[in-house]
PDB file of N, CA and C in Angstrom:
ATOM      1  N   UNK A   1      67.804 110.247  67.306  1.00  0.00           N
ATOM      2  CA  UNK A   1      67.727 109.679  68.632  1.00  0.00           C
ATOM      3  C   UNK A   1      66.715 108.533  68.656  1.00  0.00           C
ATOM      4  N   UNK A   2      65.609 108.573  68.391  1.00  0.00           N
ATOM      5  CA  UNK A   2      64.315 107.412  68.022  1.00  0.00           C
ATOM      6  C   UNK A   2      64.701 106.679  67.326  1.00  0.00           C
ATOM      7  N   UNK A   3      65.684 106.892  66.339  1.00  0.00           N
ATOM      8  CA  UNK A   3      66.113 105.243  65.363  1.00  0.00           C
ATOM      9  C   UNK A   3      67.290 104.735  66.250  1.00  0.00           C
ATOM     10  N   UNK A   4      67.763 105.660  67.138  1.00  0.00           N
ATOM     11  CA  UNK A   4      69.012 104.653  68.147  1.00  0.00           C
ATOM     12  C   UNK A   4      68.419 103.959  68.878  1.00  0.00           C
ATOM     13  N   UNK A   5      67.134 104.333  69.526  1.00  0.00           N
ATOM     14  CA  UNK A   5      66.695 103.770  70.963  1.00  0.00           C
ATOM     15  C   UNK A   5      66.085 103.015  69.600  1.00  0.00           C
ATOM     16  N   UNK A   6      65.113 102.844  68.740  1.00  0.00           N
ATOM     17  CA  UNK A   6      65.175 101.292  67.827  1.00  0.00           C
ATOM     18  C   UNK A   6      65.887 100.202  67.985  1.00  0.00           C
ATOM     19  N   UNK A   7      67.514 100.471  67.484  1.00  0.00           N
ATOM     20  CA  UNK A   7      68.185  99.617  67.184  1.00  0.00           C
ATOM     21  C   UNK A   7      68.409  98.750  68.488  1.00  0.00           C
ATOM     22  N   UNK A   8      68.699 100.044  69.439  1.00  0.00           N
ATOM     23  CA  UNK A   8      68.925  99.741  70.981  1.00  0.00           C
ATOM     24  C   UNK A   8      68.047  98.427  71.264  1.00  0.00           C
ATOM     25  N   UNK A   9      66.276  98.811  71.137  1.00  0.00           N
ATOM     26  CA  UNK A   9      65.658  97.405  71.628  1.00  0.00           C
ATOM     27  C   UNK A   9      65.785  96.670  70.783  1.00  0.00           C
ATOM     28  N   UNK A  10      66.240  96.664  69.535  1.00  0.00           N
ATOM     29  CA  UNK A  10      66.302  95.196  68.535  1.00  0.00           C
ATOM     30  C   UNK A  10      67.424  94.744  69.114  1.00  0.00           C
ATOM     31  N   UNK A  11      68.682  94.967  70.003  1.00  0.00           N
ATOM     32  CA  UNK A  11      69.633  94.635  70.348  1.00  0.00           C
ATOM     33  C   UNK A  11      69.327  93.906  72.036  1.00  0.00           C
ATOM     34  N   UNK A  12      68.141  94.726  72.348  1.00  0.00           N
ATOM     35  CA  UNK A  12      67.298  93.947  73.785  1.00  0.00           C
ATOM     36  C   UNK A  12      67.380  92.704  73.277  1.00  0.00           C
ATOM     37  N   UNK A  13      66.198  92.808  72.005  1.00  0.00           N
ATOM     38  CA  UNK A  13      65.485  91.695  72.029  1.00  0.00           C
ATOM     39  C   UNK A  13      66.235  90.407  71.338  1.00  0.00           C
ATOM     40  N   UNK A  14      67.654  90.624  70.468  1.00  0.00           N
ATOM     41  CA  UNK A  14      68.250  89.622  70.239  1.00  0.00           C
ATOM     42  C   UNK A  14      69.067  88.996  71.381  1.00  0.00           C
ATOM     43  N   UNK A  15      69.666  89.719  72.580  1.00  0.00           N
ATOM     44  CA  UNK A  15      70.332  89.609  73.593  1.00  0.00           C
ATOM     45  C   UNK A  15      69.219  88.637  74.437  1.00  0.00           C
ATOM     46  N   UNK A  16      68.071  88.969  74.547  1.00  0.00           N
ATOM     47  CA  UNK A  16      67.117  87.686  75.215  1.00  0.00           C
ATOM     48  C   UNK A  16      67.103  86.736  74.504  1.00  0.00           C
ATOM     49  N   UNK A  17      67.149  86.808  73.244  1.00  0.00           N
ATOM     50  CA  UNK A  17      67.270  85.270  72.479  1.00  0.00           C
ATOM     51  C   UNK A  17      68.094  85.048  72.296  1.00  0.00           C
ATOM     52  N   UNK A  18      69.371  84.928  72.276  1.00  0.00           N
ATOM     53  CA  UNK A  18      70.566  84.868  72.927  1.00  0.00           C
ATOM     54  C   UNK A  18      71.039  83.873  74.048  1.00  0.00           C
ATOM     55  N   UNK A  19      70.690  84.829  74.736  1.00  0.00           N
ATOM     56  CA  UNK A  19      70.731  83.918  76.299  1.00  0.00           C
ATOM     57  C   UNK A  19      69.585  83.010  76.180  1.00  0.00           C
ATOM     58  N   UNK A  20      68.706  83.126  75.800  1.00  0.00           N
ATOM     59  CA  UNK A  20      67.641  81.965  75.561  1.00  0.00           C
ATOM     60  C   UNK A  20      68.375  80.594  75.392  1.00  0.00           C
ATOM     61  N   UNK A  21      68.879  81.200  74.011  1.00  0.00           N
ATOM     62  CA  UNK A  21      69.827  79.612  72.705  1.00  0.00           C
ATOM     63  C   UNK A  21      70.861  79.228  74.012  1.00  0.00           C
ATOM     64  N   UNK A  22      71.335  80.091  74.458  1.00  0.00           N
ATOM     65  CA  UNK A  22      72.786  79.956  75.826  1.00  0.00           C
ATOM     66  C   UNK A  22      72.082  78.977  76.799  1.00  0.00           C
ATOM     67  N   UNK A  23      71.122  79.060  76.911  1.00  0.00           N
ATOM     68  CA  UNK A  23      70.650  78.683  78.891  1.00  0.00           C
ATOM     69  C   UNK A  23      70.100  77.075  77.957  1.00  0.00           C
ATOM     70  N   UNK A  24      69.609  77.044  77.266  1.00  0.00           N
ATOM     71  CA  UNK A  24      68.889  75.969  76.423  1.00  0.00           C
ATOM     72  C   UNK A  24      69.749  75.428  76.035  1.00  0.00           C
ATOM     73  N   UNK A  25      71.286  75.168  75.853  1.00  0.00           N
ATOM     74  CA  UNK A  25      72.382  74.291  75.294  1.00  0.00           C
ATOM     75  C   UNK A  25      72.509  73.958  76.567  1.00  0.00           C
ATOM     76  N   UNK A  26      73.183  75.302  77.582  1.00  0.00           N
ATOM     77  CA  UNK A  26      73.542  74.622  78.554  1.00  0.00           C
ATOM     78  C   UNK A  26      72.441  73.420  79.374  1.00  0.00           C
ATOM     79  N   UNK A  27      71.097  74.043  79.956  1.00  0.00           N
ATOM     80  CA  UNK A  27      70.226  72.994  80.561  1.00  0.00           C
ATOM     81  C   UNK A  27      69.585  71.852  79.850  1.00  0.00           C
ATOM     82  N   UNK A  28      70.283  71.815  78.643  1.00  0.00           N
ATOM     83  CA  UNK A  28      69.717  70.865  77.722  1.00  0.00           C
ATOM     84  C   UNK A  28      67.915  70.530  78.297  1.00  0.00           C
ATOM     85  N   UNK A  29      67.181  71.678  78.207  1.00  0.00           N
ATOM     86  CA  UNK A  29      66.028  71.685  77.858  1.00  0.00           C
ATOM     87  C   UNK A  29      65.623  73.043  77.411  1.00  0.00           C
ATOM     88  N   UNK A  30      64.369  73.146  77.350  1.00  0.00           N
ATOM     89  CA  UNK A  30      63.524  74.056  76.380  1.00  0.00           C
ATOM     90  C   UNK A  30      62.481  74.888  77.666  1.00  0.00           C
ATOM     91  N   UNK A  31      62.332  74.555  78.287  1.00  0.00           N
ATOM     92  CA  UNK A  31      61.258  75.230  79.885  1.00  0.00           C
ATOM     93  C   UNK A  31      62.512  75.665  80.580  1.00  0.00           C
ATOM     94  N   UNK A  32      63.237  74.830  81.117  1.00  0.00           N
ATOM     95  CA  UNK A  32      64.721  75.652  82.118  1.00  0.00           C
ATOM     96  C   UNK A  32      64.971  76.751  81.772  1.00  0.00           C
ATOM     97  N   UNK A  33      65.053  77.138  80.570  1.00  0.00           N
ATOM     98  CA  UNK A  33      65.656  78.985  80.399  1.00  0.00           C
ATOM     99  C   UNK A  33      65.073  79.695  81.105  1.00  0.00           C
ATOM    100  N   UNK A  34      63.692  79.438  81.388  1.00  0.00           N
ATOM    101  CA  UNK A  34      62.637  80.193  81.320  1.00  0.00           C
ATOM    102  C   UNK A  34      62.660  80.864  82.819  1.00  0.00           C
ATOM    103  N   UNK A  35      63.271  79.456  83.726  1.00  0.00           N
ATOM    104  CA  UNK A  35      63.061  80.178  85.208  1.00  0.00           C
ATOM    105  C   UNK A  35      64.235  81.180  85.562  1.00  0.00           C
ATOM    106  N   UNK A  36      65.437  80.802  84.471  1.00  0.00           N
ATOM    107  CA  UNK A  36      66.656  81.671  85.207  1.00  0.00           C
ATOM    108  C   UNK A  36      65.954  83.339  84.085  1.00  0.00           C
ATOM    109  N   UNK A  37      65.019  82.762  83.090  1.00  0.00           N
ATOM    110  CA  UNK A  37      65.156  84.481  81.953  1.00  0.00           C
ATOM    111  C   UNK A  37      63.731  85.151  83.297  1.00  0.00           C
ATOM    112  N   UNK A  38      62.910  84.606  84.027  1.00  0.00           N
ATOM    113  CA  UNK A  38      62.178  85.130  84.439  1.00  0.00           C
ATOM    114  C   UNK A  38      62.437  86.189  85.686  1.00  0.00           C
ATOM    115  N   UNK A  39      64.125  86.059  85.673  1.00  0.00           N
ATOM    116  CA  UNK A  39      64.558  86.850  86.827  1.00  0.00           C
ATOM    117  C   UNK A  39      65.161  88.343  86.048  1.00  0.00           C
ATOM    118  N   UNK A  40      64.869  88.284  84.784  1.00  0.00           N
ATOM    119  CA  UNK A  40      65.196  89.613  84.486  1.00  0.00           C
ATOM    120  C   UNK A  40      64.662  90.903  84.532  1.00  0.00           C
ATOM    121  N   UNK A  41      63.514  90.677  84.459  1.00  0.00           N
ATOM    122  CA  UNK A  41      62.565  92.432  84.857  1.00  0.00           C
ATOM    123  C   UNK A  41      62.918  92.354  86.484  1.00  0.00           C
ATOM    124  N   UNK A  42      63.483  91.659  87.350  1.00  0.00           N
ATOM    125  CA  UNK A  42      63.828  92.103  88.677  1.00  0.00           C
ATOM    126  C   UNK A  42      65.053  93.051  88.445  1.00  0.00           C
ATOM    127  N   UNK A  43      65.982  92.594  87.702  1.00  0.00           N
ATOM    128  CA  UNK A  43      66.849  93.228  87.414  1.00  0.00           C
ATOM    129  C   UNK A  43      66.670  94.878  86.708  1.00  0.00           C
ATOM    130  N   UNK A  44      66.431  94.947  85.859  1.00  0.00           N
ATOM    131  CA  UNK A  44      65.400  95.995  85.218  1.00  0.00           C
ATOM    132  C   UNK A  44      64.700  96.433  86.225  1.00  0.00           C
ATOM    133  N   UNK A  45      63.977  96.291  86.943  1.00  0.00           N
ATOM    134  CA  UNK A  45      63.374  97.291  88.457  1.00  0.00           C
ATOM    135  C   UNK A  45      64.143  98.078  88.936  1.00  0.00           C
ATOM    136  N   UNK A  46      65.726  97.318  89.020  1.00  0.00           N
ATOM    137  CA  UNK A  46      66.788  97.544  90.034  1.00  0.00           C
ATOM    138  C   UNK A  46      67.387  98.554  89.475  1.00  0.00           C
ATOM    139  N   UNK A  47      67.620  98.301  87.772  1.00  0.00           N
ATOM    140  CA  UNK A  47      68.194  99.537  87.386  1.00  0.00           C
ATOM    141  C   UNK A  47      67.742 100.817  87.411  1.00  0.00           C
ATOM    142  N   UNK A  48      66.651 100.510  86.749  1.00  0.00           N
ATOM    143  CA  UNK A  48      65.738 102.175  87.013  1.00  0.00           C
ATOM    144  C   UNK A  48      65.347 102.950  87.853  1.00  0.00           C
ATOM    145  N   UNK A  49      64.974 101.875  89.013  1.00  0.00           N
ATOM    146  CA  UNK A  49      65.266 102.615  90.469  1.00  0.00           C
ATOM    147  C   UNK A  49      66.384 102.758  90.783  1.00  0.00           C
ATOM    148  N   UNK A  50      68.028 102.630  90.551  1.00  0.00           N
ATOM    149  CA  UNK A  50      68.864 103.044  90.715  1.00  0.00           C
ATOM    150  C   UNK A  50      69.335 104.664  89.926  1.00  0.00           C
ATOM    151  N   UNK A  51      68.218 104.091  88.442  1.00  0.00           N
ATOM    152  CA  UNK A  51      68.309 105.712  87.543  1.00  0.00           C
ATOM    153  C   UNK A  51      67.688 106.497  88.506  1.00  0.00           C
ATOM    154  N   UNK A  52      66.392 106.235  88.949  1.00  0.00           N
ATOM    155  CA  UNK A  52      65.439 107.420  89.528  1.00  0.00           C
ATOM    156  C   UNK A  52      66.156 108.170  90.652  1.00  0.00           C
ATOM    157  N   UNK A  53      66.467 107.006  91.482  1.00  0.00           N
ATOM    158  CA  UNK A  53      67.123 107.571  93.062  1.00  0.00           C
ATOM    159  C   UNK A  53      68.627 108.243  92.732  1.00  0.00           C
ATOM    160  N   UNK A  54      69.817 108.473  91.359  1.00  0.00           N
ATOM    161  CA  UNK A  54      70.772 109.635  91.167  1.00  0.00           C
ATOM    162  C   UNK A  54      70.339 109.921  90.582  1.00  0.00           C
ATOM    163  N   UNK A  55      69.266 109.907  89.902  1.00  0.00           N
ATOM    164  CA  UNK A  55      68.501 111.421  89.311  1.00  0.00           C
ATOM    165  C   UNK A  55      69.253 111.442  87.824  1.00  0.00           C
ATOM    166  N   UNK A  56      69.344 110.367  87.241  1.00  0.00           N
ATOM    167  CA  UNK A  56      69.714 110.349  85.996  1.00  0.00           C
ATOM    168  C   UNK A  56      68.696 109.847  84.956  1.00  0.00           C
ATOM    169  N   UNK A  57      68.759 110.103  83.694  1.00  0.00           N
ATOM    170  CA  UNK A  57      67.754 109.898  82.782  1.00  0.00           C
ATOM    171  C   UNK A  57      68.375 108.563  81.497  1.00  0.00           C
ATOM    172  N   UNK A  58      66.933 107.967  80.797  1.00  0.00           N
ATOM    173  CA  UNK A  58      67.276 106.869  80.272  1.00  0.00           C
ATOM    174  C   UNK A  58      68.119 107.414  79.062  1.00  0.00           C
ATOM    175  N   UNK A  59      69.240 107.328  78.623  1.00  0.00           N
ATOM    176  CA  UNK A  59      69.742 107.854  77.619  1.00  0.00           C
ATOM    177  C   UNK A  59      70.354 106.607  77.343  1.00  0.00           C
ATOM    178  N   UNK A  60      71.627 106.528  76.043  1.00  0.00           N
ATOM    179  CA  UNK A  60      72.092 106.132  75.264  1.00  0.00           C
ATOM    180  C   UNK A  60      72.970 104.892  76.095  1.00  0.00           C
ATOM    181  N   UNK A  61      73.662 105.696  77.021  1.00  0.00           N
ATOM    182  CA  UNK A  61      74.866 104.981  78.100  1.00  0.00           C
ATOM    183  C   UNK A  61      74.065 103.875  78.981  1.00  0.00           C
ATOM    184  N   UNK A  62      73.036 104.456  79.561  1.00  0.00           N
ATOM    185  CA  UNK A  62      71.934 103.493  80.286  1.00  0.00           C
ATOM    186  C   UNK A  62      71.474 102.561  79.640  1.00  0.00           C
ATOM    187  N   UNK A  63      70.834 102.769  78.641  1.00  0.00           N
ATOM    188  CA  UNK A  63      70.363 101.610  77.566  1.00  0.00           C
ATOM    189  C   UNK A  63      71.636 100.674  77.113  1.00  0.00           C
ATOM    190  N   UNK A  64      72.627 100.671  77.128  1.00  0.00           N
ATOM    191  CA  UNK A  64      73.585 100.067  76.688  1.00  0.00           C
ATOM    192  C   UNK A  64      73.817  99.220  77.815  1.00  0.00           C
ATOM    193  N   UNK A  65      73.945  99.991  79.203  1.00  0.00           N
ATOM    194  CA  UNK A  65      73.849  99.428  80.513  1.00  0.00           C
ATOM    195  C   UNK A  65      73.245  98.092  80.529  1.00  0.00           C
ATOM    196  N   UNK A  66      71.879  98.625  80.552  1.00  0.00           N
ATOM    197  CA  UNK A  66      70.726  97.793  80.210  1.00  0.00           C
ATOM    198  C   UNK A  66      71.072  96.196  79.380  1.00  0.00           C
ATOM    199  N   UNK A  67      71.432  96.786  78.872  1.00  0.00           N
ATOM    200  CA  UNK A  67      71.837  95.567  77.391  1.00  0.00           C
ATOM    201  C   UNK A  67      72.921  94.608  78.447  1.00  0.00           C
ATOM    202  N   UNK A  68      74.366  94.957  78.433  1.00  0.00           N
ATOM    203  CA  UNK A  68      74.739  94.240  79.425  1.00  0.00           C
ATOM    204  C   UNK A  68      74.513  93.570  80.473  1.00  0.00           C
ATOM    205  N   UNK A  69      73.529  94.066  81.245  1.00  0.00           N
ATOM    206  CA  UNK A  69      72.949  93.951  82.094  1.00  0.00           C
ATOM    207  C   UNK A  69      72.470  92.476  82.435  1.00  0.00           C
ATOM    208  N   UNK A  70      71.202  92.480  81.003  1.00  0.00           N
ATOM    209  CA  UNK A  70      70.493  91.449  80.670  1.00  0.00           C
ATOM    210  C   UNK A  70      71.687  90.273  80.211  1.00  0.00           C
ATOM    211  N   UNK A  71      72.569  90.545  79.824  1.00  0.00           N
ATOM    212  CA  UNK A  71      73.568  89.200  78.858  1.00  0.00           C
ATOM    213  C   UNK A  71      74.685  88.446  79.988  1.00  0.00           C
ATOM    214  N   UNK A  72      74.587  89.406  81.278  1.00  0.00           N
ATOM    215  CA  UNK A  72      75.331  88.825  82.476  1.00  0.00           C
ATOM    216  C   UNK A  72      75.583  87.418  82.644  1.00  0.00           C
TER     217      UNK A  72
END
């Protein structure tokens, strides 16, 4: 389970650089990513308080959630 949730955030963290390389072709600059990537821990608030309030836990399906989430 600990080497999935691993891979899981190495899959976070390529999915932010990702959309990084994405937002940076499209705005043809290097600072622009930054204001649309700075709206993502709002998002991430939203989910987990959506986990907390049905009373569900961070597992495998959520984290994957998650992942999508961020690549919207």
């Amino acid at each position: 389970m600990g080497e999935s949730f691993g891979y899981l955030q190495f899959a976070i963290l390529l999915g932010v650089l990702m959309a990084y390389m994405v937002l940076a072709a499209q705005f043809e600059s290097f600072v622009h990513p930054f204001t649309v990537l700075l709206a993502m821990p709002l998002s991430f608030i939203g989910a987990f308080g959506a986990l907390l309030l049905t009373g569900k836990t961070l597992n495998i399906n959520s984290y994957i959630g998650l992942i999508l989430l961020m690549d919207w």
